[in-house]
C-alpha atoms as a PDB file:
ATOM      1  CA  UNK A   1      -5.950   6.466  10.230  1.00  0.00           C
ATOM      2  CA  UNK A   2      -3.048   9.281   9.957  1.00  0.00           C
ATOM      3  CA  UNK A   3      -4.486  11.561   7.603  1.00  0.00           C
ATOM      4  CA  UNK A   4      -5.182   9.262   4.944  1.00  0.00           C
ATOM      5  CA  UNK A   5      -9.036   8.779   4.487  1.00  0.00           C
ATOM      6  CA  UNK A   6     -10.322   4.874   5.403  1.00  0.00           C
ATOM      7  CA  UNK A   7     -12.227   5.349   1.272  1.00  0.00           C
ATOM      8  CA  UNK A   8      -8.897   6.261  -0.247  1.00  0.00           C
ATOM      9  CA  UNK A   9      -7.819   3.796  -2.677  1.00  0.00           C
ATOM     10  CA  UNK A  10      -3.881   3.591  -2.956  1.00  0.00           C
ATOM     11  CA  UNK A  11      -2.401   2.731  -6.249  1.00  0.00           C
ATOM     12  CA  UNK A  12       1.033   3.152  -7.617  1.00  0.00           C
ATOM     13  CA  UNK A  13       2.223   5.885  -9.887  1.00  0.00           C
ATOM     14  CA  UNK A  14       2.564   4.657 -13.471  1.00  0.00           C
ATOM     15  CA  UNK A  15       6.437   4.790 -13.149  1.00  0.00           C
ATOM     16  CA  UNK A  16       6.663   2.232  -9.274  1.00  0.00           C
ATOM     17  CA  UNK A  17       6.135  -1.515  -9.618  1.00  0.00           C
ATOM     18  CA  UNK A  18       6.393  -3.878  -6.920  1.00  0.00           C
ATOM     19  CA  UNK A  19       8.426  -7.064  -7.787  1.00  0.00           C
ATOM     20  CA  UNK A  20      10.075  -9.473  -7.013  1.00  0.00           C
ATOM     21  CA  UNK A  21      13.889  -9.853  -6.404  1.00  0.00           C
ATOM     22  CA  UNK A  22      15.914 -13.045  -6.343  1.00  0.00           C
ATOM     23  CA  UNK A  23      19.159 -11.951  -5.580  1.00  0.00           C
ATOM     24  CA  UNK A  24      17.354 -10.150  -2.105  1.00  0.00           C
ATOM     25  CA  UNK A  25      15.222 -12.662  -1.900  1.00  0.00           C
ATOM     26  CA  UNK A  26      12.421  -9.748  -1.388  1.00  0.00           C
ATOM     27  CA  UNK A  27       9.633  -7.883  -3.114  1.00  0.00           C
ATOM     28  CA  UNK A  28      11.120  -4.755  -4.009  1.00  0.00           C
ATOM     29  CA  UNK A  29       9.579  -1.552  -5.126  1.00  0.00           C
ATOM     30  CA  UNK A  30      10.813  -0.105  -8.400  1.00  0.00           C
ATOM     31  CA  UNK A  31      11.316   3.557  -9.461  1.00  0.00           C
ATOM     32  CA  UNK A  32      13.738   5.678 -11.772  1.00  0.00           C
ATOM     33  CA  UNK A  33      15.034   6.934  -8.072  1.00  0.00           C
ATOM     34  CA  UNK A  34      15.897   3.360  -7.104  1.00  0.00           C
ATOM     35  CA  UNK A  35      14.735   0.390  -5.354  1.00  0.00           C
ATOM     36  CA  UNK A  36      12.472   0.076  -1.804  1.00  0.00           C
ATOM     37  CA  UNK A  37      13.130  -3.740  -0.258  1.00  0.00           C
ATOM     38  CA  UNK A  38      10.225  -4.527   1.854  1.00  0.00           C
ATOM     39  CA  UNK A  39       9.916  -6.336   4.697  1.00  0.00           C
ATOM     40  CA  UNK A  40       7.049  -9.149   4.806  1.00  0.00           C
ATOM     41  CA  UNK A  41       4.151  -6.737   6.053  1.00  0.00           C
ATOM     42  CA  UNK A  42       5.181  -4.099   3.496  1.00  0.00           C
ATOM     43  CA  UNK A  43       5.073  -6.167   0.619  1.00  0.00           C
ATOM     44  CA  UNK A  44       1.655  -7.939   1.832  1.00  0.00           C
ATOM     45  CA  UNK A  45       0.231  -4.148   2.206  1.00  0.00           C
ATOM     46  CA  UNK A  46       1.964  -3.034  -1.615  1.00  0.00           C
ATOM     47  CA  UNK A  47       0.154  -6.079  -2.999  1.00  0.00           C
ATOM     48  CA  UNK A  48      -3.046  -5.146  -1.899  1.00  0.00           C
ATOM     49  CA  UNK A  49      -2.748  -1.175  -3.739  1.00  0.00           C
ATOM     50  CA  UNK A  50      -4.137  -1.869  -6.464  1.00  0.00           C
ATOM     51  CA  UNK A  51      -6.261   1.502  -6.978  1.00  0.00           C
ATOM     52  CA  UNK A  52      -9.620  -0.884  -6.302  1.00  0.00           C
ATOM     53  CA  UNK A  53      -9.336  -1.804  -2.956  1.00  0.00           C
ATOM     54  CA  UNK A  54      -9.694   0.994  -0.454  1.00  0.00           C
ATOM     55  CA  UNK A  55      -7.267   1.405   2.737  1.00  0.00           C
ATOM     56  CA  UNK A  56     -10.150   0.354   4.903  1.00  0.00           C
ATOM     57  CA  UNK A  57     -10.071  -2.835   2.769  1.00  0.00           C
ATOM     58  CA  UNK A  58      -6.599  -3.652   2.865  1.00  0.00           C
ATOM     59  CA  UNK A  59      -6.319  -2.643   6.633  1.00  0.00           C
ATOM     60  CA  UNK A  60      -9.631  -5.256   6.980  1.00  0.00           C
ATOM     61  CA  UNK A  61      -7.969  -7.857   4.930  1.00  0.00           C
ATOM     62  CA  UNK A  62      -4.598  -7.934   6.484  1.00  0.00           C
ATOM     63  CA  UNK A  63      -6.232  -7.263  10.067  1.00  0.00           C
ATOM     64  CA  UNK A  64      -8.028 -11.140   9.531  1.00  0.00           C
ATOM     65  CA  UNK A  65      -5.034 -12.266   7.561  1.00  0.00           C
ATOM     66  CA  UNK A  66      -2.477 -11.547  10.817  1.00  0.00           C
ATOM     67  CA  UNK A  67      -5.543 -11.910  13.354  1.00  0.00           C
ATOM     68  CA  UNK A  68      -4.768  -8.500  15.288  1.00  0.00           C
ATOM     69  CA  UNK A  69      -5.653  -4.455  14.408  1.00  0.00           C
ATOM     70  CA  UNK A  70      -3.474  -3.397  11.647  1.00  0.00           C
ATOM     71  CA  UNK A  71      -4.802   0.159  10.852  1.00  0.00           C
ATOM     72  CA  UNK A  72      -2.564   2.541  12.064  1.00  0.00           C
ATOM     73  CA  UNK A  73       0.392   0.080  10.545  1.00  0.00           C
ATOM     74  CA  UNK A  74      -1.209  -0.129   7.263  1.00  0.00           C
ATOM     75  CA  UNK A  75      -2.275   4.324   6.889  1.00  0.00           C
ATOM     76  CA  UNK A  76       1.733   4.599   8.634  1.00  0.00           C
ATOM     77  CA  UNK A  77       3.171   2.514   5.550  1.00  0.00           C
ATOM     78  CA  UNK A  78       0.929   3.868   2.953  1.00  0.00           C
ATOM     79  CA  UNK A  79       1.399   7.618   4.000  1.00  0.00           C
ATOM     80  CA  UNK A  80       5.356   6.811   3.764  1.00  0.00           C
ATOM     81  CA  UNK A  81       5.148   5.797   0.730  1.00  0.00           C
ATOM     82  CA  UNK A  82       2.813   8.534  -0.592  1.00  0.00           C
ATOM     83  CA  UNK A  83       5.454  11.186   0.928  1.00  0.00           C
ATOM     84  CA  UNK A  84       8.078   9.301  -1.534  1.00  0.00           C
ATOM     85  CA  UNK A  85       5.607   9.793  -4.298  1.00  0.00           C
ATOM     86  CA  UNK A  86       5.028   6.232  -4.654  1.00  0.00           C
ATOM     87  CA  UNK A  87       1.644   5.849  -4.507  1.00  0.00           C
ATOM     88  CA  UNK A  88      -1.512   8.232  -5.349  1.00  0.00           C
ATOM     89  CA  UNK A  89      -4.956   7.729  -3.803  1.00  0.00           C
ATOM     90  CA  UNK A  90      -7.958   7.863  -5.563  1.00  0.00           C
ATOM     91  CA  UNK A  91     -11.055   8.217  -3.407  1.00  0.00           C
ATOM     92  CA  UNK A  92     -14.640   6.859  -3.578  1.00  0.00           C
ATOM     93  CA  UNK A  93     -17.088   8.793  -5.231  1.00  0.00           C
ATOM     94  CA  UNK A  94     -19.837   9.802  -3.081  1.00  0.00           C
ATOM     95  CA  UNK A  95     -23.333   7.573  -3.647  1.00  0.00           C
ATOM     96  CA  UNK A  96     -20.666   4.431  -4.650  1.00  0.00           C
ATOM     97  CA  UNK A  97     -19.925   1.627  -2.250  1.00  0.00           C
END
């Protein structure tokens, strides 16, 4: 998965929040830089970061949820969003599973 570990666990920095927006129509992701729309995939993979579930989840999740691979889709989004400074990942202690 593109450099970002399978036991990362994405979440958004304190300042993002994903919501919704009626006059798009579209989840949107807010920060004091502005406003990400999403498309249908990115919004399903933004609700899913939610600094408990781990990529390898989410990429499981939305993999049955869209019957087909999703991995490299789901580490491509999340490591764009992490070079915005979006998102931080928090990764699973060792002897946890």
């Amino acid at each position: 998965m593109s450099g970002i570990r399978p036991a990362a666990r994405p979440r958004f920095r304190p300042f993002v929040r994903l919501q919704w927006d009626p006059v798009r129509g579209k989840q949107v992701l807010l920060a004091p830089e502005g406003a990400l729309v999403l498309n249908e995939t990115g919004a399903a993979i933004a609700a899913l970061c939610n600094g408990e579930r781990s990529v390898a989840d989410i990429a499981e999740e939305l993999g049955r949820r869209y019957e087909r691979p999703v991995d490299q889709d789901v580490a491509t989004f999340l490591g764009r969003l992490a070079a915005r400074r979006l998102l931080e990942f928090a990764e699973e202690q060792a002897g946890n599973a």
